[in-house]
C-alpha atoms as a PDB file:
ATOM      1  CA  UNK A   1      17.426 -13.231 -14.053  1.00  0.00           C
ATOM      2  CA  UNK A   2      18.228  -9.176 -14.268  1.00  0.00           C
ATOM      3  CA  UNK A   3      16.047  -8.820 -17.365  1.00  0.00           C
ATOM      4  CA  UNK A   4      14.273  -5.587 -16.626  1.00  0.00           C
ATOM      5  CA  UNK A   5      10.407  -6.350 -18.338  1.00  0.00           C
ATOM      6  CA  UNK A   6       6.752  -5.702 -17.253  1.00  0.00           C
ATOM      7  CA  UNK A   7       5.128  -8.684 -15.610  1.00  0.00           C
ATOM      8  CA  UNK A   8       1.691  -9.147 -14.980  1.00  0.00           C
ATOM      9  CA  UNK A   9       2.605 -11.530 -11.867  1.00  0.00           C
ATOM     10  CA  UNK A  10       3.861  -9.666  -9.039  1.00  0.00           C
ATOM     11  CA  UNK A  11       6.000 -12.358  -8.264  1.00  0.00           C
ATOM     12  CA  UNK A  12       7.706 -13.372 -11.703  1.00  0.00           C
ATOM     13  CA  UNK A  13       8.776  -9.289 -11.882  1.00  0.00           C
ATOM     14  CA  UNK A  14      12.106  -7.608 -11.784  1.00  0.00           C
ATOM     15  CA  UNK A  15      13.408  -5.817  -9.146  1.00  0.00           C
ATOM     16  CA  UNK A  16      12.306  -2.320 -11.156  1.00  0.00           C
ATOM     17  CA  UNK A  17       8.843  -3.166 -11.665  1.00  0.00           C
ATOM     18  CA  UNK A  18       8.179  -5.032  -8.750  1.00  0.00           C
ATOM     19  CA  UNK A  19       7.700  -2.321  -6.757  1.00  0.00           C
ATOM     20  CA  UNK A  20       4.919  -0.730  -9.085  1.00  0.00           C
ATOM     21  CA  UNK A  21       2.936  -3.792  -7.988  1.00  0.00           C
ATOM     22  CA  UNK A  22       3.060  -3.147  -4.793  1.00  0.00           C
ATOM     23  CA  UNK A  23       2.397   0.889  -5.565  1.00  0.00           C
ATOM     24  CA  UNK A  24      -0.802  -0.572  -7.340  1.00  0.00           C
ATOM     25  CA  UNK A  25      -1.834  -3.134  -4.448  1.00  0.00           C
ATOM     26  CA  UNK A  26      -1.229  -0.534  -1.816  1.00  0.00           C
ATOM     27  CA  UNK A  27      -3.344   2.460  -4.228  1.00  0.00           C
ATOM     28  CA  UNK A  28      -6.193  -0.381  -4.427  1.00  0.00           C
ATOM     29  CA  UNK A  29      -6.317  -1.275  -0.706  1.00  0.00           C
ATOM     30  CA  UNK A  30      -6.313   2.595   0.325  1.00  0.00           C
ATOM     31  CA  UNK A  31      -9.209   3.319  -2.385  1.00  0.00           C
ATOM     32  CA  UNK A  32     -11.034   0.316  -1.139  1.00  0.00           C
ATOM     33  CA  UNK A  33     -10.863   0.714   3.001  1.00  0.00           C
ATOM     34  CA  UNK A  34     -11.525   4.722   1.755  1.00  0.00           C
ATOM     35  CA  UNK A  35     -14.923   3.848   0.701  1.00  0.00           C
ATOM     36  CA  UNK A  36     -13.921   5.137  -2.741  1.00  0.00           C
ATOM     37  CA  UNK A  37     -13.469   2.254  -4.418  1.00  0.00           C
ATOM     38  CA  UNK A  38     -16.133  -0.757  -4.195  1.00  0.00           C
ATOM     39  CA  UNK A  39     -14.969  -4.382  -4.986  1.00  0.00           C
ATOM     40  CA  UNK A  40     -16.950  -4.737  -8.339  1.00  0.00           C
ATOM     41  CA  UNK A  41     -15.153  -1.817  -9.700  1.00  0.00           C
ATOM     42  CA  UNK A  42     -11.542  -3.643  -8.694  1.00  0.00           C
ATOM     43  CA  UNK A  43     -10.850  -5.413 -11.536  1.00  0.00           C
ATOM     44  CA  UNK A  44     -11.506  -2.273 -13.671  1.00  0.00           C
ATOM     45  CA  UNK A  45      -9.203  -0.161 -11.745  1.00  0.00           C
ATOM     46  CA  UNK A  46      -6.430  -3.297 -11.514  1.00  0.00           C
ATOM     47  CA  UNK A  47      -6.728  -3.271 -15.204  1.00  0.00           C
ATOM     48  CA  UNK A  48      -6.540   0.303 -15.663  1.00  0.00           C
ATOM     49  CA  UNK A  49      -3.303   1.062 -13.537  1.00  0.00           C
ATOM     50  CA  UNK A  50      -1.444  -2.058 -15.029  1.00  0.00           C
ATOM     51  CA  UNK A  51      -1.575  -0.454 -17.952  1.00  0.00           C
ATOM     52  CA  UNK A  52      -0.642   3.301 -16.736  1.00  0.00           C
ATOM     53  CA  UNK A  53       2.091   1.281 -14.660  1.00  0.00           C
ATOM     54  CA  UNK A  54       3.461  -1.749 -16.560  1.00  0.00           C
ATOM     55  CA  UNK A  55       1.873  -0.760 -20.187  1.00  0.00           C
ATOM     56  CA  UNK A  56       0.473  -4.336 -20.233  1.00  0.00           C
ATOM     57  CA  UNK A  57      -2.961  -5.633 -21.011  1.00  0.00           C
ATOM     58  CA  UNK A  58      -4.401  -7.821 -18.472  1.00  0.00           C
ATOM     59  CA  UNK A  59      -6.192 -11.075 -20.506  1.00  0.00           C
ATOM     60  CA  UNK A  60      -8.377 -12.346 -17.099  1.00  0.00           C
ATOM     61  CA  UNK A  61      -8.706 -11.653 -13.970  1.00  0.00           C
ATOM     62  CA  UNK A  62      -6.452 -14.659 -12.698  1.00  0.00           C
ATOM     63  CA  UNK A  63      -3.236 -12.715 -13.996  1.00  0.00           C
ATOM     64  CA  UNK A  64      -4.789  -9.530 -12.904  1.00  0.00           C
ATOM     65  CA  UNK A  65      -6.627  -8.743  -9.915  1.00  0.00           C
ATOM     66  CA  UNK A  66      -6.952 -12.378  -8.122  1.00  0.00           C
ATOM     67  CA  UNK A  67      -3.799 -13.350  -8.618  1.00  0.00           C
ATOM     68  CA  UNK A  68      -2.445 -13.268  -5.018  1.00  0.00           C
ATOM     69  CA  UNK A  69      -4.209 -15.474  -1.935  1.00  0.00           C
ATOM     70  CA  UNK A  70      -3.674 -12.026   0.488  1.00  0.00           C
ATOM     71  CA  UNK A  71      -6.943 -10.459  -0.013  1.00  0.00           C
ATOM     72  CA  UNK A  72      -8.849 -13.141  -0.334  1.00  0.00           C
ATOM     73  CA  UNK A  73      -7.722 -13.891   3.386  1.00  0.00           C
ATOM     74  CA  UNK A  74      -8.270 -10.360   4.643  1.00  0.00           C
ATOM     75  CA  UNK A  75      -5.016  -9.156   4.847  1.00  0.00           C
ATOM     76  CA  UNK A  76      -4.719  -5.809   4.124  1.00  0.00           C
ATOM     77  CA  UNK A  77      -2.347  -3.295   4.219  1.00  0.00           C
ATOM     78  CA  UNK A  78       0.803  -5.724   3.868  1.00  0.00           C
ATOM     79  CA  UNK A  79       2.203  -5.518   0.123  1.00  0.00           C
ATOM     80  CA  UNK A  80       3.735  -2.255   1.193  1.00  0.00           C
ATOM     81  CA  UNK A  81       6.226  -4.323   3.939  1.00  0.00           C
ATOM     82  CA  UNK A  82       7.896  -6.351   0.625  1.00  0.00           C
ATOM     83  CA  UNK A  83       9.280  -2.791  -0.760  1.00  0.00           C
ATOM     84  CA  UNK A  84       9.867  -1.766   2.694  1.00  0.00           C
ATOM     85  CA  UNK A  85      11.847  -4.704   3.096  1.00  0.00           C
ATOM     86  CA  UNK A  86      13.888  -3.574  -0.340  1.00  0.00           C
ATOM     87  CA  UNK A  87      14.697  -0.172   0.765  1.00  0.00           C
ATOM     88  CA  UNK A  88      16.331  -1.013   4.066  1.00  0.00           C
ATOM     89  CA  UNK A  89      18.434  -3.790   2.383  1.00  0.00           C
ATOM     90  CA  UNK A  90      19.346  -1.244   0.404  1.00  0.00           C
ATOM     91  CA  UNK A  91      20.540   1.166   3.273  1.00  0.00           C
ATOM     92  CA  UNK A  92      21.593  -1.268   5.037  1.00  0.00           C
ATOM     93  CA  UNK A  93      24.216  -2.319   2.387  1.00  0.00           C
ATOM     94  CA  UNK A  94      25.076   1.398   1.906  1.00  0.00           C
ATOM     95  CA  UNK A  95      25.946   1.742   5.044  1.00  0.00           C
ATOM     96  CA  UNK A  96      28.068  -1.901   5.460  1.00  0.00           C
ATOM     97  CA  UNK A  97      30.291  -0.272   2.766  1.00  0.00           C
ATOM     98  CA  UNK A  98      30.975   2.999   4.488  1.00  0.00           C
ATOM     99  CA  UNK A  99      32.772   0.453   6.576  1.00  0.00           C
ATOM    100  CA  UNK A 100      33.732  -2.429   4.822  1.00  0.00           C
ATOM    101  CA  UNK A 101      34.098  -0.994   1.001  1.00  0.00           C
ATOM    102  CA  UNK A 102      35.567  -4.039   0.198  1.00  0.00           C
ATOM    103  CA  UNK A 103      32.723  -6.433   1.095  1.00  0.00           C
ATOM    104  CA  UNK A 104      31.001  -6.922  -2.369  1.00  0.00           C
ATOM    105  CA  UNK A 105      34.376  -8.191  -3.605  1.00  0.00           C
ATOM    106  CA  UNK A 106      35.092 -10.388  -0.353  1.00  0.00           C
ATOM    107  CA  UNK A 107      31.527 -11.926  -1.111  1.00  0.00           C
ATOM    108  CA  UNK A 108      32.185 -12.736  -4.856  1.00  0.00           C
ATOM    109  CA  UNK A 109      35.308 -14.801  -3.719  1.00  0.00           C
ATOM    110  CA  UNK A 110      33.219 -16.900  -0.854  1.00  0.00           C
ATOM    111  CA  UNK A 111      33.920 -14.572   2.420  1.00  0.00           C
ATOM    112  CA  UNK A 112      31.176 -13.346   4.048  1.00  0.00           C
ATOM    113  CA  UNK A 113      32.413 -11.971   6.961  1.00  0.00           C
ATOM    114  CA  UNK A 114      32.027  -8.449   7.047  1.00  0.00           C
ATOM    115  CA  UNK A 115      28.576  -8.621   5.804  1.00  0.00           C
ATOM    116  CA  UNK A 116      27.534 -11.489   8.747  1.00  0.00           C
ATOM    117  CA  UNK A 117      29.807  -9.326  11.595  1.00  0.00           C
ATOM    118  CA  UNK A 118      28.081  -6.268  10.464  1.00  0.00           C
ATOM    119  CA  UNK A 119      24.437  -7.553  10.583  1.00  0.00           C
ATOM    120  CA  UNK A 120      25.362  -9.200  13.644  1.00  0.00           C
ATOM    121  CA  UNK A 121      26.367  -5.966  15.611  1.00  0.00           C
ATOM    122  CA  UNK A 122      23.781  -3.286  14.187  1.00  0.00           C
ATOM    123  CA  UNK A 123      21.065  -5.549  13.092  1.00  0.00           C
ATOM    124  CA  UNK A 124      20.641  -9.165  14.727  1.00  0.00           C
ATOM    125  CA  UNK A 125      21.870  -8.070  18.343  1.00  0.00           C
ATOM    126  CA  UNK A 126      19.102  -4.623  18.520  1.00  0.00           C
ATOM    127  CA  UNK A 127      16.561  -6.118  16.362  1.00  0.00           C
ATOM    128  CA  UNK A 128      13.864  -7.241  19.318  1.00  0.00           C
ATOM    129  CA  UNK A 129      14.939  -4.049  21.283  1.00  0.00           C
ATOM    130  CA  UNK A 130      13.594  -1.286  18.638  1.00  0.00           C
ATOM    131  CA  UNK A 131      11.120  -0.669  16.246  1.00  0.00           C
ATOM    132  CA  UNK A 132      12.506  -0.416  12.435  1.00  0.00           C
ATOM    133  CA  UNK A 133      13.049   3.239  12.394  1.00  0.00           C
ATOM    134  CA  UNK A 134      15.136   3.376  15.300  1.00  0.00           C
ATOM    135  CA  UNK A 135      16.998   0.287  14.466  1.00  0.00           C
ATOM    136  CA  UNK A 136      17.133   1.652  11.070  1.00  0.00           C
ATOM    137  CA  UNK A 137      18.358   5.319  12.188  1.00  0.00           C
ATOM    138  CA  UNK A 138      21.016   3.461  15.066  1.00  0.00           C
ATOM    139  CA  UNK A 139      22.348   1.334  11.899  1.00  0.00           C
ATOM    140  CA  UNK A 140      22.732   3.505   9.368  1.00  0.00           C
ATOM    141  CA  UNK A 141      22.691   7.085  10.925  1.00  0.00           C
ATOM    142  CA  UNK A 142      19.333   8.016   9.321  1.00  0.00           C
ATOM    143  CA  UNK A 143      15.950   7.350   8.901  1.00  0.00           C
ATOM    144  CA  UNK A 144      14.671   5.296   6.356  1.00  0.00           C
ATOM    145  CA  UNK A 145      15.167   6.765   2.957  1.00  0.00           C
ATOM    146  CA  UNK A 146      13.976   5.339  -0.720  1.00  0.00           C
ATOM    147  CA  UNK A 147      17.293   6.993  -2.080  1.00  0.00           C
ATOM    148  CA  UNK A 148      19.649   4.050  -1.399  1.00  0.00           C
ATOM    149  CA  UNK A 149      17.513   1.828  -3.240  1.00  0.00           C
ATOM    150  CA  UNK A 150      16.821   4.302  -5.972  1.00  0.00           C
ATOM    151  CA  UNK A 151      20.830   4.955  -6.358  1.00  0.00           C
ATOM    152  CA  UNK A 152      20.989   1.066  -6.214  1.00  0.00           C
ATOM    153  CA  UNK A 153      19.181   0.355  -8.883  1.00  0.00           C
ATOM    154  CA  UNK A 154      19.928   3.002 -10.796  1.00  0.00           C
ATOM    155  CA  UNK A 155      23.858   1.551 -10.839  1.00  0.00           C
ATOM    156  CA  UNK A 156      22.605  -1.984 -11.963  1.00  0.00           C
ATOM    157  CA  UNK A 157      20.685  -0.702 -14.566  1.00  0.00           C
ATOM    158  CA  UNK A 158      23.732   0.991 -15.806  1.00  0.00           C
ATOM    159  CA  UNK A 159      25.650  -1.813 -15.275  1.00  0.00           C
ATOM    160  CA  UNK A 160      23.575  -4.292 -16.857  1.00  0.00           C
ATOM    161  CA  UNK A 161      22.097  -1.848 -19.691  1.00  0.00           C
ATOM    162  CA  UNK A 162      25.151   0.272 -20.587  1.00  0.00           C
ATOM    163  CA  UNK A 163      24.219   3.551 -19.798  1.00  0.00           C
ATOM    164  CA  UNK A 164      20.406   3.048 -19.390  1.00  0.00           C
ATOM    165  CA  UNK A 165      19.366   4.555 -16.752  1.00  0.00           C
ATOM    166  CA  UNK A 166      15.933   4.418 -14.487  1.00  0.00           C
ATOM    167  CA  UNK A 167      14.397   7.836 -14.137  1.00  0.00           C
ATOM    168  CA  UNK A 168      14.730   9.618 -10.955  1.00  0.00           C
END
């Protein structure tokens, strides 16, 4: 399940990659509502960036470009949300263990108490009363930041890679 390697399906990738899919879904969406991009030359470009991205070859477009339902239903602009979504998990947590360093261990053995108290009090209890930047900033003490997940991934890589690292 932590095996870091390139997937053409967004959703079959690692927790690395992943969020190059979204990079290249978000690049695609910009470059199309921009005007300089038109949908014939999507496939092309979705091609292309897999490759700069993922160093995969894409066989058809059903592993490529139309592989998710979202713009074929007109939504646009949402891919970015799923890293979003990564990135304040990750602050979150960083934050939980300023004050309970304990809590990954307390987990492993069945108690999730610190985690569920915590989320209760920052997260669950403001959640409908800010947007996600304040609730972020009154959580954690800052504003959203990529670093936490960065620094989190970079310490399971280690740990699952000995020594390997992801570049900075």
């Amino acid at each position: 399940m932590n095996r870091i390697q390139p997937s053409l399906i967004r959703i079959q990738s690692d927790e690395v990659s992943y969020h190059l899919h979204i990079l290249l879904r978000f690049e695609l969406e910009r470059a199309l509502v921009n005007g300089e991009l038109k949908v014939a030359e999507l496939p092309m470009a979705w091609n292309s960036r897999i490759q700069t991205y993922l160093g995969l070859q894409v066989p058809h477009d059903g592993v490529g470009v139309l592989q998710d339902i979202h713009w074929s239903m007109g939504n646009f602009g949402y891919f970015p949300t799923y890293s979003m979504g990564s990135f304040y998990a990750a602050q979150f947590a960083e934050a939980l263990s300023q004050e309970h360093p304990d809590w990954e261990a307390a987990l492993a053995e069945g108690d999730g108490q610190a985690p569920l108290a915590w989320m209760r009090e920052k997260i669950h209890s403001q959640g409908r009363l800010y947007d996600s930047q304040t609730l972020c900033q009154k959580a954690t003490g800052k504003p959203l930041s990529v670093e936490p997940f960065r620094r989190y991934i970079q310490q399971k890589v280690a740990a699952l890679y000995e020594g390997l690292t992801v570049p900075a």
